[in-house]
N, C-alpha and C. Protein backbone atom coordinates (compact mmCIF):
# COMPACT_ATOMS: atom_id res chain seq x y z
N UNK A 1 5.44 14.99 12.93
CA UNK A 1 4.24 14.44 13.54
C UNK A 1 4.66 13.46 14.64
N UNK A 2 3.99 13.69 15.34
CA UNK A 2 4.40 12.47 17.07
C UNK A 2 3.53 11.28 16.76
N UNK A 3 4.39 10.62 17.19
CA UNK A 3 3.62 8.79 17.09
C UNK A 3 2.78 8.72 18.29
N UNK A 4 1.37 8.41 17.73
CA UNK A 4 0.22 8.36 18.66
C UNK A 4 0.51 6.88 19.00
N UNK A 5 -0.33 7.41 20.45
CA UNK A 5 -0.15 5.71 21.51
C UNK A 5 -0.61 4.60 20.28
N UNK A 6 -1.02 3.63 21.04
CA UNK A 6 -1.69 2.43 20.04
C UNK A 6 -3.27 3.08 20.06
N UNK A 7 -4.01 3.50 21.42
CA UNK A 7 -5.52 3.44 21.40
C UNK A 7 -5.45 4.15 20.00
N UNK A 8 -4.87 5.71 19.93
CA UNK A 8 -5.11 6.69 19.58
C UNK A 8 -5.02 6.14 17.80
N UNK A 9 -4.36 5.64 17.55
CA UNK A 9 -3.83 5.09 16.28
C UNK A 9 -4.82 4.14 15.52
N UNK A 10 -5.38 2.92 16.73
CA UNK A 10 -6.54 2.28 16.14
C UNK A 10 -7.51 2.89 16.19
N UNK A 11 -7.91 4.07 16.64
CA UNK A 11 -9.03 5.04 16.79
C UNK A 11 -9.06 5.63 15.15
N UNK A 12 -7.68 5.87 15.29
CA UNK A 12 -8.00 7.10 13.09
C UNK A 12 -7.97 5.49 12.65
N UNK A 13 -7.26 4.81 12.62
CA UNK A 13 -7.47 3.33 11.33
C UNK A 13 -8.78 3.14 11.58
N UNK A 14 -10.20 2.94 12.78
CA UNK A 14 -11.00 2.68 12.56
C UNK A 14 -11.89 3.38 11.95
N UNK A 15 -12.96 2.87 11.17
CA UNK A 15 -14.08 4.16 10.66
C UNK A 15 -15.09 4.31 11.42
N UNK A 16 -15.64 5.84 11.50
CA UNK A 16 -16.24 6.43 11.79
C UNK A 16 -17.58 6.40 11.89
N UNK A 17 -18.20 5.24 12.42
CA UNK A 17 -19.92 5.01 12.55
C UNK A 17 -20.53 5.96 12.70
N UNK A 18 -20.00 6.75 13.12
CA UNK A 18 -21.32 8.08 13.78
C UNK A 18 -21.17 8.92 12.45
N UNK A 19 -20.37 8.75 11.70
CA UNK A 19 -20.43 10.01 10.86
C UNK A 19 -21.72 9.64 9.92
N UNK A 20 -22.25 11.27 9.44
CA UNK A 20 -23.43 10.92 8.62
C UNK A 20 -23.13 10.21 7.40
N UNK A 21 -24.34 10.04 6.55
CA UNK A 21 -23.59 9.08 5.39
C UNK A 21 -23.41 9.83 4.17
N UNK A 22 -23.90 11.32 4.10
CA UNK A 22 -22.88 11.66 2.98
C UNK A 22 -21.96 12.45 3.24
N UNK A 23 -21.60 12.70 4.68
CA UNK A 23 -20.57 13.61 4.91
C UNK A 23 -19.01 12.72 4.67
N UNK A 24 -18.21 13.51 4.06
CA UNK A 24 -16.72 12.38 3.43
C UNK A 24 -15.80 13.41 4.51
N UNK A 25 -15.73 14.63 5.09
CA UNK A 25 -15.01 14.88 5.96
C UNK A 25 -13.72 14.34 6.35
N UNK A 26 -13.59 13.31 7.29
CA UNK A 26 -12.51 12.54 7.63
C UNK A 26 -12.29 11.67 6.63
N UNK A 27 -10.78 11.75 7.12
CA UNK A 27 -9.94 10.93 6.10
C UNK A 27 -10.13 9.57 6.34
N UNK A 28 -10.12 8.58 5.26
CA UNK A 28 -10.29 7.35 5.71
C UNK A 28 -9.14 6.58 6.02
N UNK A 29 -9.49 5.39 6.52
CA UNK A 29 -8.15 4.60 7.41
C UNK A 29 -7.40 4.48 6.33
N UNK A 30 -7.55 4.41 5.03
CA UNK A 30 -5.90 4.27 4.45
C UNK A 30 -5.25 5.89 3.97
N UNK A 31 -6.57 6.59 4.14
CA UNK A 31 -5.19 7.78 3.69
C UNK A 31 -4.90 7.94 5.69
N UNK A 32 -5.25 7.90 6.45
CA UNK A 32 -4.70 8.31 7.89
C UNK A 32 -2.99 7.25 8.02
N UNK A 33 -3.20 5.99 7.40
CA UNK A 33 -2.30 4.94 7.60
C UNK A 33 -1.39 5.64 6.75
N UNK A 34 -1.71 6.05 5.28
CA UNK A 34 -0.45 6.31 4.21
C UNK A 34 0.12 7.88 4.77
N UNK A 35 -0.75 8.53 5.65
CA UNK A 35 0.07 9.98 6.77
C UNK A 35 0.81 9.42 7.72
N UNK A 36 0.95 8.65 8.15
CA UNK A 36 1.61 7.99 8.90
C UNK A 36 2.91 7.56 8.88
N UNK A 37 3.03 7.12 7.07
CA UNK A 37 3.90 6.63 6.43
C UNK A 37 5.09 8.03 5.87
N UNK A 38 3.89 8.81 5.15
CA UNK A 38 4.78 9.89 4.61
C UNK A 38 5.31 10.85 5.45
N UNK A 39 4.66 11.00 6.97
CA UNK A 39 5.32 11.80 8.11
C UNK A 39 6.33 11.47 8.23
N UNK A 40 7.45 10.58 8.23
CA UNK A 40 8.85 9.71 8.34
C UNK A 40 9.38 10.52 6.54
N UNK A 41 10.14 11.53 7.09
CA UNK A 41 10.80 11.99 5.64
C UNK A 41 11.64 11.05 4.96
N UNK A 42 12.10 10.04 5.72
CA UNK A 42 13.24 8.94 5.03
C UNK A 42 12.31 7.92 4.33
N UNK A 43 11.16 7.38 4.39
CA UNK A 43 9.99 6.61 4.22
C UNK A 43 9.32 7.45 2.73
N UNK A 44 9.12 8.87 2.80
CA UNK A 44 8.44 9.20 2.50
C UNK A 44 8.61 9.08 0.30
N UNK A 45 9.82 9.24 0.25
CA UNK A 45 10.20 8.92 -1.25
C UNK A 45 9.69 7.01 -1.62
N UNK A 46 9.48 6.55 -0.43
CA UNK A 46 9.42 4.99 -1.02
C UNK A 46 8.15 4.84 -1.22
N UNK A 47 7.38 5.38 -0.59
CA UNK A 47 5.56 5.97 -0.57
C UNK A 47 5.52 6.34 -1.98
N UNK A 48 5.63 7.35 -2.64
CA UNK A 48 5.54 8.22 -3.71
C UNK A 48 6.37 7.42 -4.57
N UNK A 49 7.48 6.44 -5.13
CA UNK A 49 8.09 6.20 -5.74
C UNK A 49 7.53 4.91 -5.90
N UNK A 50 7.24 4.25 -5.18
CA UNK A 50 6.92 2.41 -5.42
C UNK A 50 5.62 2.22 -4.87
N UNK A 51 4.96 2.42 -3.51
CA UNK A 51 3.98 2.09 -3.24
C UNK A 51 2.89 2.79 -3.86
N UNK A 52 3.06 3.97 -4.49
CA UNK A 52 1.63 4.55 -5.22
C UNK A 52 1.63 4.27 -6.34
N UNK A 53 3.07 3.59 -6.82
CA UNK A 53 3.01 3.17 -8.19
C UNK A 53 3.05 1.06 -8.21
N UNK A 54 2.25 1.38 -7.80
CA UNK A 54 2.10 -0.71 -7.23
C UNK A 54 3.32 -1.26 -7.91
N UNK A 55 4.46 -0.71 -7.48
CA UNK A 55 5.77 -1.42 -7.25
C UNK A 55 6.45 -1.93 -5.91
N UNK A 56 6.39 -3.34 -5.87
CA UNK A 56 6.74 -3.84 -4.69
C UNK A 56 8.30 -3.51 -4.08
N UNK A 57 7.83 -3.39 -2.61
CA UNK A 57 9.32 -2.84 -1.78
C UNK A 57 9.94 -3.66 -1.91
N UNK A 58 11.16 -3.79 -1.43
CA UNK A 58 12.36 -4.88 -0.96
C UNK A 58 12.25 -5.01 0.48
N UNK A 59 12.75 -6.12 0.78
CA UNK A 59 12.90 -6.83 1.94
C UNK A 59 13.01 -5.40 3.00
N UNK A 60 14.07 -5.00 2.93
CA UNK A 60 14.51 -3.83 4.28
C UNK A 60 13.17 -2.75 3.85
N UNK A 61 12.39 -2.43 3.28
CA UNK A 61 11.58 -1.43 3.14
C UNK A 61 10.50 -1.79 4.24
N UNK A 62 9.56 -3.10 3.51
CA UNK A 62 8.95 -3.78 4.27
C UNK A 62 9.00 -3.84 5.38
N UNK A 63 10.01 -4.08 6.01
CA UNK A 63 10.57 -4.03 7.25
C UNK A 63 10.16 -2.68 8.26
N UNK A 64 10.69 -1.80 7.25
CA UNK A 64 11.11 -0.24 7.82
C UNK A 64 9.25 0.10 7.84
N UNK A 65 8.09 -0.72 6.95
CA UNK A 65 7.00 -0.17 6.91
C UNK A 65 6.26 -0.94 8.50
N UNK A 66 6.98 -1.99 8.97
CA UNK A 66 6.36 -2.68 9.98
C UNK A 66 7.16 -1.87 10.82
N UNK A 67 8.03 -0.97 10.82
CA UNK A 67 8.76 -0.83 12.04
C UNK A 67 7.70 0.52 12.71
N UNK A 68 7.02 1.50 11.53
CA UNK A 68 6.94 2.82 11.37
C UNK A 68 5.52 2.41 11.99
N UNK A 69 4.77 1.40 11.23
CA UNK A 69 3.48 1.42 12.04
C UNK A 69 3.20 0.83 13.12
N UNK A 70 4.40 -0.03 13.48
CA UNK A 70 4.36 -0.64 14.29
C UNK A 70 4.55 -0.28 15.97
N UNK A 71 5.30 1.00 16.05
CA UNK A 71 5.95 1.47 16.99
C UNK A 71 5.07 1.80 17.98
N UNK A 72 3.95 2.31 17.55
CA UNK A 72 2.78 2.73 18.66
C UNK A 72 2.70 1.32 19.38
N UNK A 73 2.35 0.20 18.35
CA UNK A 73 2.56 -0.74 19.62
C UNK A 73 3.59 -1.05 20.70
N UNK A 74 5.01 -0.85 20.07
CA UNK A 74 5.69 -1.04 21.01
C UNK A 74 5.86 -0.02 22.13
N UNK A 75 5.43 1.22 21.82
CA UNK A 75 5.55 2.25 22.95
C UNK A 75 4.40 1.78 24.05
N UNK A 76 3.26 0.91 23.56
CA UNK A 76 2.35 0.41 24.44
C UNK A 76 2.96 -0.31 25.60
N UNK A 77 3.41 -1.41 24.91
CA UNK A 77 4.23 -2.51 25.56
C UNK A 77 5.26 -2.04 26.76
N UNK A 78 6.11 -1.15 25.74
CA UNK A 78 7.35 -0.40 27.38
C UNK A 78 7.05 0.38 28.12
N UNK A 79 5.64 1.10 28.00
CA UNK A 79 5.03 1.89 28.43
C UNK A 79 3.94 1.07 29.75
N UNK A 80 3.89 0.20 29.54
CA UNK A 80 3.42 -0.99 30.58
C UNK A 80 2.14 -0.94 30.46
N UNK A 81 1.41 -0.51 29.34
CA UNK A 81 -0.03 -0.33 29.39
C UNK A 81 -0.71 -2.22 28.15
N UNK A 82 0.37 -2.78 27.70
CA UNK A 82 -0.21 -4.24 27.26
C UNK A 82 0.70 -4.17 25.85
N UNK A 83 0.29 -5.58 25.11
CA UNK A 83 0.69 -5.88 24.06
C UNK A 83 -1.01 -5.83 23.23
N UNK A 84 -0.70 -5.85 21.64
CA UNK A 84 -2.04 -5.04 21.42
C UNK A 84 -2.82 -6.71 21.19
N UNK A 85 -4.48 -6.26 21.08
CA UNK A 85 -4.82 -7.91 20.62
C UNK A 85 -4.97 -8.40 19.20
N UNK A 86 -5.19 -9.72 19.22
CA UNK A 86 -4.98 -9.90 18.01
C UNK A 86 -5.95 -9.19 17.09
N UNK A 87 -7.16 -8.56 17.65
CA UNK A 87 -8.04 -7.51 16.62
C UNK A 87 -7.40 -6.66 16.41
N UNK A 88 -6.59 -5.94 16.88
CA UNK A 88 -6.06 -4.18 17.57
C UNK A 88 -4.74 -5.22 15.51
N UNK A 89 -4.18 -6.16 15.47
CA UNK A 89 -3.10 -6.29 14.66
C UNK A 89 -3.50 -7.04 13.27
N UNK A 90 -4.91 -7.50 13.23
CA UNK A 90 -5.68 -7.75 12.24
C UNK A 90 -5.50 -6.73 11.66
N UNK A 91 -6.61 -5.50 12.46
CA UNK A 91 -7.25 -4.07 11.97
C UNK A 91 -5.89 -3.28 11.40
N UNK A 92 -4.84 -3.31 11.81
CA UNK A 92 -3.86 -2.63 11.68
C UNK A 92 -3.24 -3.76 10.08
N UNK A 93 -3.26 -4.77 10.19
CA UNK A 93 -3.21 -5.41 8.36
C UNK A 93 -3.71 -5.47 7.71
N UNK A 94 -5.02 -5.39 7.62
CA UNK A 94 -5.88 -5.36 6.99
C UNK A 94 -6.04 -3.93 6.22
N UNK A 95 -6.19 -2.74 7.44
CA UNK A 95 -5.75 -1.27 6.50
C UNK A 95 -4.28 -1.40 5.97
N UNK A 96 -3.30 -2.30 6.36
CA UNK A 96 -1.81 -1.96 5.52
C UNK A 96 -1.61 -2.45 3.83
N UNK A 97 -2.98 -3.45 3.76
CA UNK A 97 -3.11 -4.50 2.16
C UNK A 97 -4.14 -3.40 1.59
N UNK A 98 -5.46 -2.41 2.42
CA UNK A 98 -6.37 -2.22 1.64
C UNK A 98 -5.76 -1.10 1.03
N UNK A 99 -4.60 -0.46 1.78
CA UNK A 99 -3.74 1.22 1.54
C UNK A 99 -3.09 0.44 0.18
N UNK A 100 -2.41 -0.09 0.35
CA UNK A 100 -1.23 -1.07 -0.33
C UNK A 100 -1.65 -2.06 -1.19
N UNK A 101 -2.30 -2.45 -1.63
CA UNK A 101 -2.95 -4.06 -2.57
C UNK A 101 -1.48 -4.45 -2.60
N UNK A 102 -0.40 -4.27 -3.63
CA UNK A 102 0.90 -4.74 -4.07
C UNK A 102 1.42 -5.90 -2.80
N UNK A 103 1.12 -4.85 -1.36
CA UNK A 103 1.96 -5.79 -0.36
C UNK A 103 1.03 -6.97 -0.02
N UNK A 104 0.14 -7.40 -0.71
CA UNK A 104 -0.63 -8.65 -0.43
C UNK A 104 0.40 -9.84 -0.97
N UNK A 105 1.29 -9.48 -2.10
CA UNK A 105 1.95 -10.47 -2.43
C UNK A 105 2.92 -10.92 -1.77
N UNK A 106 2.97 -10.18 -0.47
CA UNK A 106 4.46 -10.48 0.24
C UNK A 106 4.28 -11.57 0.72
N UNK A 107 5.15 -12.22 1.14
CA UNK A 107 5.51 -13.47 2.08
C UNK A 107 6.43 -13.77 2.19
N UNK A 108 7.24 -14.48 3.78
CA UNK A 108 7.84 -14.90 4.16
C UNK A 108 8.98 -15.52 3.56
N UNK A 109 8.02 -16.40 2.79
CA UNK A 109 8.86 -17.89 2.17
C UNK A 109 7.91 -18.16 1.12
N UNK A 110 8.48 -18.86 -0.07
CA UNK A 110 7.24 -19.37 -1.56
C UNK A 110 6.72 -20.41 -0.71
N UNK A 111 6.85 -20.76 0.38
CA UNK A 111 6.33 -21.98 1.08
C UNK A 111 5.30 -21.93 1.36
N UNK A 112 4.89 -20.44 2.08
CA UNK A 112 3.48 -19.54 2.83
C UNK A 112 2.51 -20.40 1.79
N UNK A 113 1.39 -20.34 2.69
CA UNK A 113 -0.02 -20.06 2.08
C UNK A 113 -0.21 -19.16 1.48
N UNK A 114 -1.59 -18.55 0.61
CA UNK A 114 -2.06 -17.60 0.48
C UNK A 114 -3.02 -16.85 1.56
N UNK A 115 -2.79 -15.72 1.33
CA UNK A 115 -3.48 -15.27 2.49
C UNK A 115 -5.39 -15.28 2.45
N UNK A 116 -6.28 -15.35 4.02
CA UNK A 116 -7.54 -15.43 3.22
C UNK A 116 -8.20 -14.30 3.66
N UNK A 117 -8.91 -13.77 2.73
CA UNK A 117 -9.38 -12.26 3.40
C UNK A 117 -10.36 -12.40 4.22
């Protein structure tokens, strides 16, 4: 699967207003986010092994999960079309905790705050 620009990417994470309300058709932003994840065959055992079983990643996983969703943004950036805004990287965390609950516990440092929804 090819890594969609950023528009194209916050376009499937967003939902679908126009759709009718009992049609379920499209996939919702966390299964589009967790295709995203399992398209990366090296990614794809840590999906199925820990994250569907609310077992938290390790440090380098985490990492490798900001790198995978992250990239559309950076192809934005070298691509000279912007850096994304801070909605465009909300929307994009917000589906990564609602796919994921487990990674709500992550943080930085025991120092962090809690996060507020």
């Amino acid at each position: 699967m090819l890594i969609l620009s950023v528009i194209e990417q916050l376009k499937l994470l967003k939902p679908d207003h126009n759709e009718g309300a009992g049609r379920s058709t499209s996939p919702t932003p966390q299964e589009k986010l967790k295709s995203l994840l399992i398209a990366d065959e090296r990614f794809r055992l840590i999906v199925y092994d820990k994250l569907d079983k609310e077992i938290l990643p390790n440090d380098s996983e985490i990492r490798w999960i900001v790198r995978i969703l992250c990239a559309p943004f950076e192809k934005s950036i070298l691509d000279g079309k912007g850096y994304p805004t801070s909605n465009e990287q909300w929307i994009l965390a917000k589906t990564i905790v609602q796919t994921f609950p487990k990674l709500k516990e992550t943080k930085v440092n025991d120092l962090e705050p809690e996060e507020v929804s």
